[in-house]
Protein backbone atom coordinates (compact mmCIF):
# COMPACT_ATOMS: atom_id res chain seq x y z
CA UNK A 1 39.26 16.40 26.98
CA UNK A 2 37.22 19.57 28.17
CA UNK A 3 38.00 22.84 27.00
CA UNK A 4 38.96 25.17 30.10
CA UNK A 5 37.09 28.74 29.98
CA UNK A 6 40.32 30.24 31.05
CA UNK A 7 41.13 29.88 27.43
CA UNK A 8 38.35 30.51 25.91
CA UNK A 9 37.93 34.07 27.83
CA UNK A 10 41.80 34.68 26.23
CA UNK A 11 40.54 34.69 23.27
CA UNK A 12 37.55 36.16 22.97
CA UNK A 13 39.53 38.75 25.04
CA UNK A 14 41.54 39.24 21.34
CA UNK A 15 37.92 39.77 19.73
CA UNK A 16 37.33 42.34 22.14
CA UNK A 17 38.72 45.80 20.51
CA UNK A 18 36.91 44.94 17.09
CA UNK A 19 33.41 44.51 18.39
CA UNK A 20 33.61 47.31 20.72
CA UNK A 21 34.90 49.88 17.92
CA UNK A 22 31.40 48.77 16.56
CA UNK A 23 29.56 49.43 20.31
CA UNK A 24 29.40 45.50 20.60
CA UNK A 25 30.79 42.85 22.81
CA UNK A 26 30.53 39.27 23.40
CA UNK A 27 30.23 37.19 26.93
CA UNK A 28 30.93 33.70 27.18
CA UNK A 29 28.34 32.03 28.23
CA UNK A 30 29.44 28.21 28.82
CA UNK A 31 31.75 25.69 27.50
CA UNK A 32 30.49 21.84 27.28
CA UNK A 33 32.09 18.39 27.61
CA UNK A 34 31.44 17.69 24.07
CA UNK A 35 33.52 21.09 22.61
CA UNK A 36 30.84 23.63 22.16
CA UNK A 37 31.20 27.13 23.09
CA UNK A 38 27.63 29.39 23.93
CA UNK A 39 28.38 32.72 23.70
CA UNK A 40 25.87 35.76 23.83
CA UNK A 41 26.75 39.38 21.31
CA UNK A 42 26.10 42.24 23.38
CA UNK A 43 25.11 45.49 22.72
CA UNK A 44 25.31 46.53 18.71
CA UNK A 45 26.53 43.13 18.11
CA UNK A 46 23.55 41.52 19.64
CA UNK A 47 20.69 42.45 16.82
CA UNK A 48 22.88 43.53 14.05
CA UNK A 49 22.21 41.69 10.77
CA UNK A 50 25.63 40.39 10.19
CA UNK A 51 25.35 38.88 13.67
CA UNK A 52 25.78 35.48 12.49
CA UNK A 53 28.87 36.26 10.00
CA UNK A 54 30.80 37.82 12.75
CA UNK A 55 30.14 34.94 15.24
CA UNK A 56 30.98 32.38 12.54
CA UNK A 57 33.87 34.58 10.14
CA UNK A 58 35.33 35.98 13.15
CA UNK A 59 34.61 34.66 16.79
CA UNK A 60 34.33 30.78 16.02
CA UNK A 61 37.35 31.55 13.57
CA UNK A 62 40.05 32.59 15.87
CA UNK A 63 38.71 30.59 19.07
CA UNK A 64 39.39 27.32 16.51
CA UNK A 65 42.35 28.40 15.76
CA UNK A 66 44.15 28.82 18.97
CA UNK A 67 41.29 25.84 20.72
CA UNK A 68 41.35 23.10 17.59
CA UNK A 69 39.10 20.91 19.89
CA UNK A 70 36.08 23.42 19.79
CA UNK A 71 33.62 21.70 17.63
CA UNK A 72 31.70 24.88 17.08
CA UNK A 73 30.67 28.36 18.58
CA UNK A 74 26.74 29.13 18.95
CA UNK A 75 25.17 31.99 20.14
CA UNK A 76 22.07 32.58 22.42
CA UNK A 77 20.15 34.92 23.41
């Protein structure tokens, strides 16, 4: 079943206010047949050390928990 964007966007939309508080943001970059989700961290977000726990404690957290068929959330660059 593939994962529409529309919802993806919704929630990352929720993520929003924290990363910007912080002078980050995050862009969705695609969504594939097999339930990943590419999204690029923008701004302060994009070469902060904790990068990685914020896309994995945070981002992949709540867009698994409203999208349980998202295998995983990566980021690029």
């Amino acid at each position: 079943m593939a994962i529409e964007r529309e919802k993806v966007e919704q929630v990352l939309n929720k993520t929003r206010p924290m990363l910007q508080r912080d002078g980050g943001d995050v862009e969705l970059v695609d969504v594939t047949d097999d339930g990943r989700v590419f999204v690029r961290l923008k701004g302060a977000c994009g070469g902060c050390p904790m990068a990685t726990m914020t896309l994995k404690s945070f981002i992949e957290r709540a867009i698994k928990k409203d999208i349980p068929e998202v295998a995983s959330v990566q980021q690029v660059r």
